[in-house]
Structure formats: C-alpha cells, structure tokens
C-alpha atoms as a PDB file:
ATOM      1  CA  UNK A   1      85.276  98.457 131.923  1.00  0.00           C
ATOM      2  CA  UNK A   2      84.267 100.844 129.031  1.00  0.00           C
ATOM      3  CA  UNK A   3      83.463  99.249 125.521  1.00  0.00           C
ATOM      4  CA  UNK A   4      85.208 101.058 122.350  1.00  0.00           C
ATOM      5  CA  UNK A   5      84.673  99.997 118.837  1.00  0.00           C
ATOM      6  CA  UNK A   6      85.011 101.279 115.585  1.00  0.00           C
ATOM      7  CA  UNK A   7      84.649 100.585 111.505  1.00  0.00           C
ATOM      8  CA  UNK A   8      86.822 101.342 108.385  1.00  0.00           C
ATOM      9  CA  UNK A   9      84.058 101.075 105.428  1.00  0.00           C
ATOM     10  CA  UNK A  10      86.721 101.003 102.106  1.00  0.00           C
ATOM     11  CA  UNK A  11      85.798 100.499  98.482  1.00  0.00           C
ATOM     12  CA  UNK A  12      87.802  98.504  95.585  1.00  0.00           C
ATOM     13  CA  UNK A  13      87.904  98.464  92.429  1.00  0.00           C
ATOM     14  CA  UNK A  14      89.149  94.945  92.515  1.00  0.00           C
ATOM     15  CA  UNK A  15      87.199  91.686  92.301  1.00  0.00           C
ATOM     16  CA  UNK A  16      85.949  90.441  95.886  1.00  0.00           C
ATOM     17  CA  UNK A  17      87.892  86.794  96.175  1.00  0.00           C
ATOM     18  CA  UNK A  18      91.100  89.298  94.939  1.00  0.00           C
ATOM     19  CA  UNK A  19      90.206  91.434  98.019  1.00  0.00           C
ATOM     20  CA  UNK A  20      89.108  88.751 100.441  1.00  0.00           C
ATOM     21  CA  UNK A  21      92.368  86.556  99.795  1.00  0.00           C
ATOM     22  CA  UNK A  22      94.737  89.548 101.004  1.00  0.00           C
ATOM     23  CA  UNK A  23      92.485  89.506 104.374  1.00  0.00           C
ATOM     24  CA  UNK A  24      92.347  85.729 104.693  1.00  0.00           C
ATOM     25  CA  UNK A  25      95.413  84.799 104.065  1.00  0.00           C
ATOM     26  CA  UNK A  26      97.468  85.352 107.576  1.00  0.00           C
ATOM     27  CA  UNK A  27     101.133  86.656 105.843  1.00  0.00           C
ATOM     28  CA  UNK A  28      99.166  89.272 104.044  1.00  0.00           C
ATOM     29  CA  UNK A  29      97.188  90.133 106.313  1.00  0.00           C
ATOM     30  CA  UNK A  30     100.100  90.607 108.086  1.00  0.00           C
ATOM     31  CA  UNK A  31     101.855  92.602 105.603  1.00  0.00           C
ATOM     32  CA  UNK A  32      98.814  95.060 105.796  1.00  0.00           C
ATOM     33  CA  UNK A  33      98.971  95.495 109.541  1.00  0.00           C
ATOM     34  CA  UNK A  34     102.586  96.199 108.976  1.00  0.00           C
ATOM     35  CA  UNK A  35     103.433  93.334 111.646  1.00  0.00           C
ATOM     36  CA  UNK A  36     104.416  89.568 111.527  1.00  0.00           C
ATOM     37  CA  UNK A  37     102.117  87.137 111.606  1.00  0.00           C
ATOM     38  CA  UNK A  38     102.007  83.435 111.730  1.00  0.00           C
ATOM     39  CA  UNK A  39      99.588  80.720 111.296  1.00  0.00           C
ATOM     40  CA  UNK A  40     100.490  78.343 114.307  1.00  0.00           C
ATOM     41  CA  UNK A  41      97.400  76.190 113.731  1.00  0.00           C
ATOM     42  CA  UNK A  42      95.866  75.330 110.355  1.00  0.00           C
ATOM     43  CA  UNK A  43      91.760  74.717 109.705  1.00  0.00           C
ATOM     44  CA  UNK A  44      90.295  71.964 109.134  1.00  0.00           C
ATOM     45  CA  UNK A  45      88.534  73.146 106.536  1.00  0.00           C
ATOM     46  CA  UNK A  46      89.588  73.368 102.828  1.00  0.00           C
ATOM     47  CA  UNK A  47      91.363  76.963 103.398  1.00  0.00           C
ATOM     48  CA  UNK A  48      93.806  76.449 106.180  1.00  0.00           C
ATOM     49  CA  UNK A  49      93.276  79.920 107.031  1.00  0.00           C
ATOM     50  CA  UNK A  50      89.605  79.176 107.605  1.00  0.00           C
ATOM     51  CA  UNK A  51      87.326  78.620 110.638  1.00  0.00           C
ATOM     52  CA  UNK A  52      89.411  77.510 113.707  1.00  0.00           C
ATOM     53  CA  UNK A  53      93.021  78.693 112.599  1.00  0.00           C
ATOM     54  CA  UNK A  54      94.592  80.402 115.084  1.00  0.00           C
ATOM     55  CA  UNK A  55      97.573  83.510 114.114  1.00  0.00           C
ATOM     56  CA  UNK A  56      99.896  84.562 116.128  1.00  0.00           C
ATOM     57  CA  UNK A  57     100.465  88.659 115.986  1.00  0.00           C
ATOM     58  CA  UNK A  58     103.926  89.888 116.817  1.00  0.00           C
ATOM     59  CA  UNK A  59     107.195  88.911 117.779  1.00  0.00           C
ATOM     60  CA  UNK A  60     108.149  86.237 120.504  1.00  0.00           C
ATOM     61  CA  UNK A  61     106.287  86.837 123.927  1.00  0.00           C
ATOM     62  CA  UNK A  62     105.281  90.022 122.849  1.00  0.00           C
ATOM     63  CA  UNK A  63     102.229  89.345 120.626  1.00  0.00           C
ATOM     64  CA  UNK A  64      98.916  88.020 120.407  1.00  0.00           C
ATOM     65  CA  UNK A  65      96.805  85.452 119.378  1.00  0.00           C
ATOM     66  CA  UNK A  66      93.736  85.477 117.188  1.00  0.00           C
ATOM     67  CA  UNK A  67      91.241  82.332 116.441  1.00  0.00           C
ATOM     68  CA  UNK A  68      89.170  82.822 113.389  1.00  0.00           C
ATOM     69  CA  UNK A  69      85.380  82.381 114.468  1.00  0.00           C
ATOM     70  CA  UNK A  70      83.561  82.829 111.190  1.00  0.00           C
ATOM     71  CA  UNK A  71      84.683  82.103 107.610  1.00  0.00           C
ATOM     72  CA  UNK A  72      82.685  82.437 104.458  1.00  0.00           C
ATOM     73  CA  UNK A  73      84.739  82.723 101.469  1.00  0.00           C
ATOM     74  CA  UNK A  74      84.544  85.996  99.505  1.00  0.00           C
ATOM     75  CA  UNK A  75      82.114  87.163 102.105  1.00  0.00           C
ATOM     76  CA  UNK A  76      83.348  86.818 105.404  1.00  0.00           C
ATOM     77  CA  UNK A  77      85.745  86.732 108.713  1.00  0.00           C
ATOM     78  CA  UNK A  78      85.481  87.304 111.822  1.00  0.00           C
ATOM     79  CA  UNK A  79      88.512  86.514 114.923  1.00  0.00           C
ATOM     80  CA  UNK A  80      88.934  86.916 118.126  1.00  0.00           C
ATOM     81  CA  UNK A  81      91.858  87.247 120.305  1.00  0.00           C
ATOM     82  CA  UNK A  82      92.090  83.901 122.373  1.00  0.00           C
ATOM     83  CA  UNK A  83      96.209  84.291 124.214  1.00  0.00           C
ATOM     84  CA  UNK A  84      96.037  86.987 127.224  1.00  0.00           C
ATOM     85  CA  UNK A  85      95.487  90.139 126.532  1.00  0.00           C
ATOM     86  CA  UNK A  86      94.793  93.967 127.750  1.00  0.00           C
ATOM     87  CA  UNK A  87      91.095  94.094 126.295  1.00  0.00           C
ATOM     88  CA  UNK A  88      88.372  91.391 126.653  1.00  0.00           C
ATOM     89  CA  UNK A  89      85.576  90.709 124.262  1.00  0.00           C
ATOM     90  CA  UNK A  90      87.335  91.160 121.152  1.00  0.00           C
ATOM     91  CA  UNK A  91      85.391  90.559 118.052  1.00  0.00           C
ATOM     92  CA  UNK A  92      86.782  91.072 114.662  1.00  0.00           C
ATOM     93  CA  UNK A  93      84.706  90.974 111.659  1.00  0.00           C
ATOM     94  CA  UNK A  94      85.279  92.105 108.119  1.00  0.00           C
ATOM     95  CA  UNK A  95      82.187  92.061 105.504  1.00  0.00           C
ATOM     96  CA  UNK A  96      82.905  91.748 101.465  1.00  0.00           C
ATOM     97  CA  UNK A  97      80.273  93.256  99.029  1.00  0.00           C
ATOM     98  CA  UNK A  98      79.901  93.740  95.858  1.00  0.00           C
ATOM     99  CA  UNK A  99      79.115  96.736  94.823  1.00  0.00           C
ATOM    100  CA  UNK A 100      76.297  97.759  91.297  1.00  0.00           C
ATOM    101  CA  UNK A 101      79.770  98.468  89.480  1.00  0.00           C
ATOM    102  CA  UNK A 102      81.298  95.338  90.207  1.00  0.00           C
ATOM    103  CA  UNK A 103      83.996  97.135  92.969  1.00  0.00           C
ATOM    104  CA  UNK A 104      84.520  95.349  96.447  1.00  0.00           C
ATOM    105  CA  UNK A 105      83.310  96.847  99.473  1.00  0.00           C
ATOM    106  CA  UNK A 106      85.012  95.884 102.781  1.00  0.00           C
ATOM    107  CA  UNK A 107      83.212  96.604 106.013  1.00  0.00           C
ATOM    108  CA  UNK A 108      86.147  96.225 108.944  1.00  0.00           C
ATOM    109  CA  UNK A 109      85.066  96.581 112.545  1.00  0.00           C
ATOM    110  CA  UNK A 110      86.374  95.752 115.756  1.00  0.00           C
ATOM    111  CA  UNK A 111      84.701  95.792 119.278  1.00  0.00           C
ATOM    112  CA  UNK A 112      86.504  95.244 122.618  1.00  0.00           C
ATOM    113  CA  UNK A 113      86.127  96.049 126.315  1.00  0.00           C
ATOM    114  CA  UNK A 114      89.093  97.820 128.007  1.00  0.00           C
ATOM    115  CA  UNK A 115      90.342  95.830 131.400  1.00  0.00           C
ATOM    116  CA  UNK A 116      92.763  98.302 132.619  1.00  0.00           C
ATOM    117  CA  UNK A 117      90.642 102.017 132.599  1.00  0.00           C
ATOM    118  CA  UNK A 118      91.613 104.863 129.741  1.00  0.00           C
ATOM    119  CA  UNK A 119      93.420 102.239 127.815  1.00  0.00           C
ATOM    120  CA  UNK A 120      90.920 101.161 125.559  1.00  0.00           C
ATOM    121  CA  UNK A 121      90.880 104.822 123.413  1.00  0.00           C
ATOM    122  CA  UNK A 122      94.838 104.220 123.379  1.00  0.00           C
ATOM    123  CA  UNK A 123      94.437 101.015 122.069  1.00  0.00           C
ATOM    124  CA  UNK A 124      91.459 101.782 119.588  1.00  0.00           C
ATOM    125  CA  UNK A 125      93.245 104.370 117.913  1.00  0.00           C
ATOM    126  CA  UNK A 126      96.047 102.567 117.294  1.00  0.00           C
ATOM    127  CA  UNK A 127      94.558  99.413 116.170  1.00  0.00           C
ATOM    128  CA  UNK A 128      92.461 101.799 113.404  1.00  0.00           C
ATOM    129  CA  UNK A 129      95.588 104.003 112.681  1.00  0.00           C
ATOM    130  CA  UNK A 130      97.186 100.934 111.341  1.00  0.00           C
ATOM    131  CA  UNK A 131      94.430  99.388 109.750  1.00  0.00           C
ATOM    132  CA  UNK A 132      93.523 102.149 108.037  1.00  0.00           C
ATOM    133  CA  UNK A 133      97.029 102.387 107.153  1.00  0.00           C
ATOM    134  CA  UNK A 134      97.093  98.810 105.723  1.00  0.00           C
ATOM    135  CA  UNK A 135      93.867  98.974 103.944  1.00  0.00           C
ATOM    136  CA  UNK A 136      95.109 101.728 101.916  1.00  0.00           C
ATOM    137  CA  UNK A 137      98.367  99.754 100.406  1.00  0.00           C
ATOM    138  CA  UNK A 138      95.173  96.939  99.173  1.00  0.00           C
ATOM    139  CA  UNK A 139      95.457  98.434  95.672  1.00  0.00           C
ATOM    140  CA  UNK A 140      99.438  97.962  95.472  1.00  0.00           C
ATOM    141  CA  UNK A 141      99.400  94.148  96.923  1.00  0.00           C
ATOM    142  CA  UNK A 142      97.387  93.165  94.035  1.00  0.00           C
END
C-alpha cells in the first residue's frame, strides 16, 4: 500500500465566503468536478452542507460517497470518502485565506493510500486533472 497525495494552491480575486460557498455547497461543487453530486444526508448544523453531510459522487452504483469531517465557514472543509472504495485513508481538506490584497487563497489537498498496487498514481492524477480543471472555471461561477 503506497500513500500519494497532492495540493492545488489557487488565488482569487473574489471575496472568501464568495469562494468558500462554490466549495461548500455540494451541486457546485459538483459542477466544478464536472460530475453529479448529491447531498443524500443533510447536517445538523445551520449549513446543511456542514459537518456530518454526506454527498454522493457519480451516477447510480457507480460513485462514491464523501462525509464532511470538518466545517468552518469561510475557512474550512475537510471529507472523507465513507461508501467502498479503491483507496483507503482519504482525507480531503481545502483551506480559505485571505490574502494582504483582500483576494482568496484556496489551499486543496488530498491524501489517500492505494489498496490495489500502481493504482494510486492513476487515480491521483486524475482526481488533480479535474480539480485543477474545476478550480479554474471559479472565476466564471461567480
């Protein structure tokens, strides 16, 4: 089992809740992974994409799902993939700053452990291919 892991650092020059609301909210973030996704169980919390909602990634059998572990508005997220899977240890977590101008930084990285050997590089590639993809439409879904 090899560990793979990697970080998209991206700078906006949008306010941070404007940022952090494209990332939190599950249909957007969606739309910037270019794939469907659906909340299947709200939070408890006052954002119902907060801490404990689970999204499911995909279509039918052939997706996954992801349980949001951390959730500090305008500052914070971090998921993990809780249906069966190809990887293990998946942690997702995605930083908002503000920047000395007043831009939004986003910090986006994502850490798993391979089960099945020389997968994991497959799957990390493509995972950052289209999330660096998405982030790049940010300015155009505001």
């Amino acid at each position: 089992m090899a560990t793979h892991s990697f970080e998209i650092n991206e700078t906006f020059d949008l306010p941070r809740s404007q940022v952090f609301a494209l990332f939190a909210d599950h249909q957007s973030f969606g739309k910037l992974l270019g794939t469907p996704v659906k909340r299947i169980k709200e939070s408890n919390q006052a954002d119902p994409n907060g801490l404990g909602s689970v999204r499911k990634l995909g279509i039918g059998p052939i997706g996954l799902e992801e349980t949001i572990t951390s959730f500090e508005p305008d500052s914070l997220i971090e998921y993990t993939i809780t249906s069966f899977s190809l990887i293990r240890n998946h942690l997702g977590r995605i930083r908002f700053e503000e920047t000395p101008e007043g831009h939004t930084r986003v910090r986006y990285r994502i850490s798993f452990d391979d089960i099945v050997p020389f997968t994991g590089k497959l799957v990390r590639v493509a995972l950052e291919q289209a999330i660096r993809r998405g982030v790049r439409q940010i300015p155009k879904m505001t």
